[in-house]
Every structure is written in C-alpha cells, then in structure tokens.
Protein backbone atom coordinates (compact mmCIF):
# COMPACT_ATOMS: atom_id res chain seq x y z
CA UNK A 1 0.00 0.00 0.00
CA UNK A 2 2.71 2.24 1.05
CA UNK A 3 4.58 1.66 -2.48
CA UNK A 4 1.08 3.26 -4.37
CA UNK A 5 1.14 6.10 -2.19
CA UNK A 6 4.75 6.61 -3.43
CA UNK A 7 3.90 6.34 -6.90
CA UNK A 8 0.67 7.94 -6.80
CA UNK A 9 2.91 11.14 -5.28
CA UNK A 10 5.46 10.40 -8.09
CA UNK A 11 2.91 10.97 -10.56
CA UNK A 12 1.40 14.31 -8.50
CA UNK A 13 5.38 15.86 -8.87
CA UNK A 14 6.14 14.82 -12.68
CA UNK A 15 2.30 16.54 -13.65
CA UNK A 16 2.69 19.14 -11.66
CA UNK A 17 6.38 20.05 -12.68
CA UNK A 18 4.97 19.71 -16.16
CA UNK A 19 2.44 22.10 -15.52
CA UNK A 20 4.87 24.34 -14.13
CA UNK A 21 6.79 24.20 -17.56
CA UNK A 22 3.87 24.89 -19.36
CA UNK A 23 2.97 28.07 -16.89
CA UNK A 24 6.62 30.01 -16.97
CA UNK A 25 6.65 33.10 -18.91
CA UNK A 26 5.57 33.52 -22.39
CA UNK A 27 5.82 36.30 -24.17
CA UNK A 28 4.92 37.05 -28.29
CA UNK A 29 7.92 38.57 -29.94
CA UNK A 30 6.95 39.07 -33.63
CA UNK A 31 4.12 39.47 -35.76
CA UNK A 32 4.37 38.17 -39.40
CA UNK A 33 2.13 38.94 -42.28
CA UNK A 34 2.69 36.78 -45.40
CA UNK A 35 0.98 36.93 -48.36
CA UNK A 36 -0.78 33.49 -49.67
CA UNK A 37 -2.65 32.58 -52.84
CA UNK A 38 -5.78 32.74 -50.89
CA UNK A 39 -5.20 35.95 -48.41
CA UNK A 40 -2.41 35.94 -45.63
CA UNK A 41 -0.49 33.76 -43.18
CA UNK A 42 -0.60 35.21 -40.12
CA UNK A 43 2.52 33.86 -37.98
CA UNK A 44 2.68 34.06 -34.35
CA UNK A 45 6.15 33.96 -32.64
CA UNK A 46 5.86 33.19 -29.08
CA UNK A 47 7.82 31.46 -25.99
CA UNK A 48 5.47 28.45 -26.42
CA UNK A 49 1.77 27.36 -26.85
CA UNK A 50 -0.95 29.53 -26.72
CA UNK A 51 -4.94 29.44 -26.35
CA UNK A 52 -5.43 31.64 -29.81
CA UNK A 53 -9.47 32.67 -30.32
CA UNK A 54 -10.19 34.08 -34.05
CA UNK A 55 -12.76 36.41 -35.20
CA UNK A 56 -13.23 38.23 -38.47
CA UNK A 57 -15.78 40.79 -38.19
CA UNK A 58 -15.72 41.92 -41.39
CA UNK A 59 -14.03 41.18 -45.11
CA UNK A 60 -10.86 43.14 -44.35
CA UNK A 61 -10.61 42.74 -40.60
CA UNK A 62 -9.44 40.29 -38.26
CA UNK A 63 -9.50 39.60 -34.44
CA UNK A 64 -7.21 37.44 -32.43
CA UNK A 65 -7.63 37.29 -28.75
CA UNK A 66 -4.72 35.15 -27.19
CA UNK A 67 -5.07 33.65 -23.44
CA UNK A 68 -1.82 32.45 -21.48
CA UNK A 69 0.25 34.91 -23.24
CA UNK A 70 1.62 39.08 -22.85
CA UNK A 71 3.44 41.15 -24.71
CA UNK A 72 7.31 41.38 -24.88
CA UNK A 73 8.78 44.53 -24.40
CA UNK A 74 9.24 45.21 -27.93
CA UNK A 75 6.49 43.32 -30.69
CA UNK A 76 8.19 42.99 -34.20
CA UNK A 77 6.05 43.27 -37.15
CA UNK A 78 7.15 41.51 -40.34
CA UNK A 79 5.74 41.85 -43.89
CA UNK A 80 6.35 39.62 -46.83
CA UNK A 81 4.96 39.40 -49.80
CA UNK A 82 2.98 42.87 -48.92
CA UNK A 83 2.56 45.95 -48.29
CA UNK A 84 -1.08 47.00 -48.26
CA UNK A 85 -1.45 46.22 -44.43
CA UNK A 86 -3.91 48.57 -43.44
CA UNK A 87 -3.47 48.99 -39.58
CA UNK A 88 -1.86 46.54 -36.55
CA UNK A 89 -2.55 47.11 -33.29
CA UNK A 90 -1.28 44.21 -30.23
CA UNK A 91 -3.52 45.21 -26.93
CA UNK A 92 -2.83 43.82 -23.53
CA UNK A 93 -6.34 43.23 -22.37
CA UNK A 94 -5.68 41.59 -19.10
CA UNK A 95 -3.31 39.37 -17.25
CA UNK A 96 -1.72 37.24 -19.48
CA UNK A 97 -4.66 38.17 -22.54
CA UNK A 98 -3.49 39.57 -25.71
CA UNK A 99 -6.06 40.96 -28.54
CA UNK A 100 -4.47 41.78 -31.96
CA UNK A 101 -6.21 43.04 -34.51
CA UNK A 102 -5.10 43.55 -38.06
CA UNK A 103 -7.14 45.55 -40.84
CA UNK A 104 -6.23 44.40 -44.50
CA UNK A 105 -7.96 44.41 -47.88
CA UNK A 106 -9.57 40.37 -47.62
CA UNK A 107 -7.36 39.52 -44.58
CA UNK A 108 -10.39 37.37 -43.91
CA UNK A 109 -8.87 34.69 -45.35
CA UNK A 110 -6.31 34.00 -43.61
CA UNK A 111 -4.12 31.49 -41.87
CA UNK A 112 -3.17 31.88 -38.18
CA UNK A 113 -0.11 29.92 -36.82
CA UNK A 114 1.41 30.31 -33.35
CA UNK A 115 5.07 29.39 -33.79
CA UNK A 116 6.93 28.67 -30.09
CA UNK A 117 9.85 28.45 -29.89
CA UNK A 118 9.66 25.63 -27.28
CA UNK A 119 7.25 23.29 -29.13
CA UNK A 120 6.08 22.92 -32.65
CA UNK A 121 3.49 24.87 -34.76
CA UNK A 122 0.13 24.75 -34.86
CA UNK A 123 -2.51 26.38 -36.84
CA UNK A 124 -5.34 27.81 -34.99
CA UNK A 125 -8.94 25.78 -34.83
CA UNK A 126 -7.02 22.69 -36.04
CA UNK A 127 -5.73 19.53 -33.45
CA UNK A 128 -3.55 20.35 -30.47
CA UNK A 129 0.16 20.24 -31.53
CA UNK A 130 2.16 17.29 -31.45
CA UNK A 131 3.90 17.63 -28.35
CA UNK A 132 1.07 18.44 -26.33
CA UNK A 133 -0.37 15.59 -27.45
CA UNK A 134 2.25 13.48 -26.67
CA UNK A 135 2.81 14.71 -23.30
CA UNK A 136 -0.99 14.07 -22.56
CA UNK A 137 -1.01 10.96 -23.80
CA UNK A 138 1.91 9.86 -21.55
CA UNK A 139 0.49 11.15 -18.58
CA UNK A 140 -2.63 9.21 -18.65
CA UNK A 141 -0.99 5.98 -19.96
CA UNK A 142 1.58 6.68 -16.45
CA UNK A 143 -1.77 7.37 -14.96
CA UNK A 144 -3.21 3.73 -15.90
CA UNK A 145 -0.04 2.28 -15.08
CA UNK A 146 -0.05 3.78 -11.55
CA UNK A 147 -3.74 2.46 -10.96
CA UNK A 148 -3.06 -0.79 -11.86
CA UNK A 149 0.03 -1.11 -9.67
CA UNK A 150 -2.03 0.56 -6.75
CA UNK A 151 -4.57 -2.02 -7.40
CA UNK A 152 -2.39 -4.83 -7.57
CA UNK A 153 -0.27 -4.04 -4.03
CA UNK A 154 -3.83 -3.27 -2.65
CA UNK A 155 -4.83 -6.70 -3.57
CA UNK A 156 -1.73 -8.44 -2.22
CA UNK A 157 -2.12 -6.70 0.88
CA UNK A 158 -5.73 -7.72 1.57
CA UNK A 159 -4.74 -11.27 1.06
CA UNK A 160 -1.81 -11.45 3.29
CA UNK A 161 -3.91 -9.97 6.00
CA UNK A 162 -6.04 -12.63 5.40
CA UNK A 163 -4.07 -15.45 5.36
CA UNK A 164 -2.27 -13.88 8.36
CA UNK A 165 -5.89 -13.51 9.91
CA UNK A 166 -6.86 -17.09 9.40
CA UNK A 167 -3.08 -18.19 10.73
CA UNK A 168 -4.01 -16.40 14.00
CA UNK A 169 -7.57 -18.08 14.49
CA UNK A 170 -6.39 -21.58 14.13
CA UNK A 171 -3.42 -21.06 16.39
CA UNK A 172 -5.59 -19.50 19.10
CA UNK A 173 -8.13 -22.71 18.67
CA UNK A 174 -5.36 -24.86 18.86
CA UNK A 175 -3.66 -23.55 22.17
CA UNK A 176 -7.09 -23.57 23.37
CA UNK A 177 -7.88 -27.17 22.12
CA UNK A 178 -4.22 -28.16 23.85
CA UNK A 179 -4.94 -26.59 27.23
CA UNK A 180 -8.45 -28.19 27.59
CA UNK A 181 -6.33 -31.42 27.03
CA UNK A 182 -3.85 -30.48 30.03
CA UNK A 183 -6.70 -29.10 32.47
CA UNK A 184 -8.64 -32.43 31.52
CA UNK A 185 -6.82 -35.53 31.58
CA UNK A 186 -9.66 -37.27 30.83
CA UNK A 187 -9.50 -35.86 27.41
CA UNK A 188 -5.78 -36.69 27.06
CA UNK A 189 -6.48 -40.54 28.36
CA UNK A 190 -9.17 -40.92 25.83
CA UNK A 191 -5.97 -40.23 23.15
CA UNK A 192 -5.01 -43.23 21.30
CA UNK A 193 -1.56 -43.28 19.40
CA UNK A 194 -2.18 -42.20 16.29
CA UNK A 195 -4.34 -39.40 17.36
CA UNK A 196 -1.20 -38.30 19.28
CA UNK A 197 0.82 -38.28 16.14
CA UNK A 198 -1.51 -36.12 14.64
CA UNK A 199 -1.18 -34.12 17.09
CA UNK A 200 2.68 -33.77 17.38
CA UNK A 201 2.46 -33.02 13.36
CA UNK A 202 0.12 -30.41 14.31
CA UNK A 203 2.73 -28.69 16.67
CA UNK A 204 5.04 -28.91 14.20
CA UNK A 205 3.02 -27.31 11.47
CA UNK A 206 2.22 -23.94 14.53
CA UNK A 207 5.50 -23.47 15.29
CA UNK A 208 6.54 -23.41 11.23
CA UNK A 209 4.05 -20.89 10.95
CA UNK A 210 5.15 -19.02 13.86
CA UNK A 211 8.75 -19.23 12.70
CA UNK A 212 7.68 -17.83 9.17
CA UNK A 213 5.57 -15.03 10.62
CA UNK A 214 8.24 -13.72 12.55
CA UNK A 215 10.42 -13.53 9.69
C-alpha cells in the first residue's frame, strides 16, 4: 500500500512540474504577415503554446484574442509578400490576454499559426500540436499504469492480511484445544496413538508458521 502512495505522489510531482513548464513566462515577440494565394499567413512567434481565439468581423478585418500569453517589451512586425497592411494594433487586455487586430484588404482569409519556440506549430482551430499531445497521452498511460500497480499491491495486501488472519484463528483454537487437554486428563487418556501423532504433526506445522511469521 505504502509503495502506491509513493507512486501515486510520483505521478502528483512529474504533472505538476509539467504544468509548471507549461505556466513560466511567455511572451509574443513578432508578428508576421505573409501573403498566400488565398489571403495571408498570419505567424505568431511566441515562448510556447498559446490558447489563440479568431474572429473576423468583417471582409478586411481580423481579431485574435490570445489567453496564457503578454506582450514582450518590444512586438516585431514583419511583412512579406505585402505591403497594403492597413493597420496593426497588439492590446494587452488583461493578465496574461493579448487581442491583436489587423485591418487588410480580404485579410479574412487568412491562416493563423502560433510558432513557439519551445514546441512545434500549430494552426489555430485545427488539433492540439504534437507535443502536447504526446505529453498528454503519456500522462494518462503513467496514470493507468499507476492504478493498476495501486490495485495490484492493494490486492496483495488484503490477502496477506487474510491469510495472516486465518493463521491467527487456528493457532488461538489450537492452544485452546491443547490446554483443555492439560486441564482435563480425561480428554488426554481418551488419546489413542495415532491421534497423538496427529497431534505432534500439528505442533510442528504452529511453530513453522510461527517461525515464518516472525520472519
């Protein structure tokens, strides 16, 4: 039992110093607007992963509000391909909340990637990226593993405490049963020889099971 609770509190440290890695700081450094066959790719340079939210309002505008995410100190914008940007503005609208919005002749069409540097890309409203994915899918496959080995010990436990339970009982019956016989030697007359022998291979069998509980 004691062995789960140490894995169990394994698996509480390695989450939560995941976590933690996931939490530090993250800051967007640059802003690039590249021009596609089909309207822009919108590249977002970051620490790491993002929550990204997209909106286009209109034909020529579009909205991104970012959670888990501020500004650096300095936001570089980068054109390619273009130069009929309209407006760029980077707000930060609350802890860690970012709203960007970018006003461009059919920038509705657009492609929005969040590129971390610690991680891989992703493009926003598709799957989570590969490494998050990963690192979730270990975590509850170390999760199952964890349960099962809890379950197992658990098990063991319960039947050694049984066995150990059902040890006790018959040696208690049996010093009983053996002290009748010594208070009542009418009992112990009664005894023929090979009931004696059963007997003496009865003490022997106790005090092996005595010997191997101590040990």
């Amino acid at each position: 039992m004691k062995k789960g609770f140490i894995l169990f509190g394994f698996l509480i440290t390695f989450i939560l110093s995941g976590l933690a890695a996931f939490a530090s700081g993250n800051y967007l450094h640059t802003i690039t607007l590249e021009k596609s066959n089909t309207g822009y790719n919108v590249i977002l340079g970051s620490d790491s992963m993002a929550k990204v939210m997209k909106k286009t309002p209109s034909d020529n505008e579009l909205v991104l509000e970012l959670s888990g995410i501020t500004s650096s100190d300095t936001v570089n914008a980068l054109y390619k391909g273009t130069n009929s940007i309209d407006g760029l503005v980077v707000e930060n609208i609350d802890s860690n909340k970012l709203k960007i919005t970018v006003n461009a002749e059919n920038i509705k069409n657009s492609t929005v990637i969040i590129n971390p540097i610690n991680g891989q890309s992703a493009i926003v409203g598709e799957s989570l990226p590969v490494d998050k994915v990963l690192w979730i899918g270990f975590v509850m496959a170390l999760l199952a593993v964890i349960v099962k080995v809890s379950k197992k010990l658990t098990e063991e436990d319960d039947r050694i405490l049984i066995k150990k339970d059902i040890k006790d009982r018959e040696i208690e019956l049996y010093r009983r049963y053996r002290n009748e016989m010594v208070t009542n030697p009418s009992i112990n007359n009664r005894q023929d020889m090979r009931m004696k022998r059963m007997l003496k291979k009865i003490d022997r069998k106790i005090d092996e099971r005595l010997t191997s509980s101590i040990l």
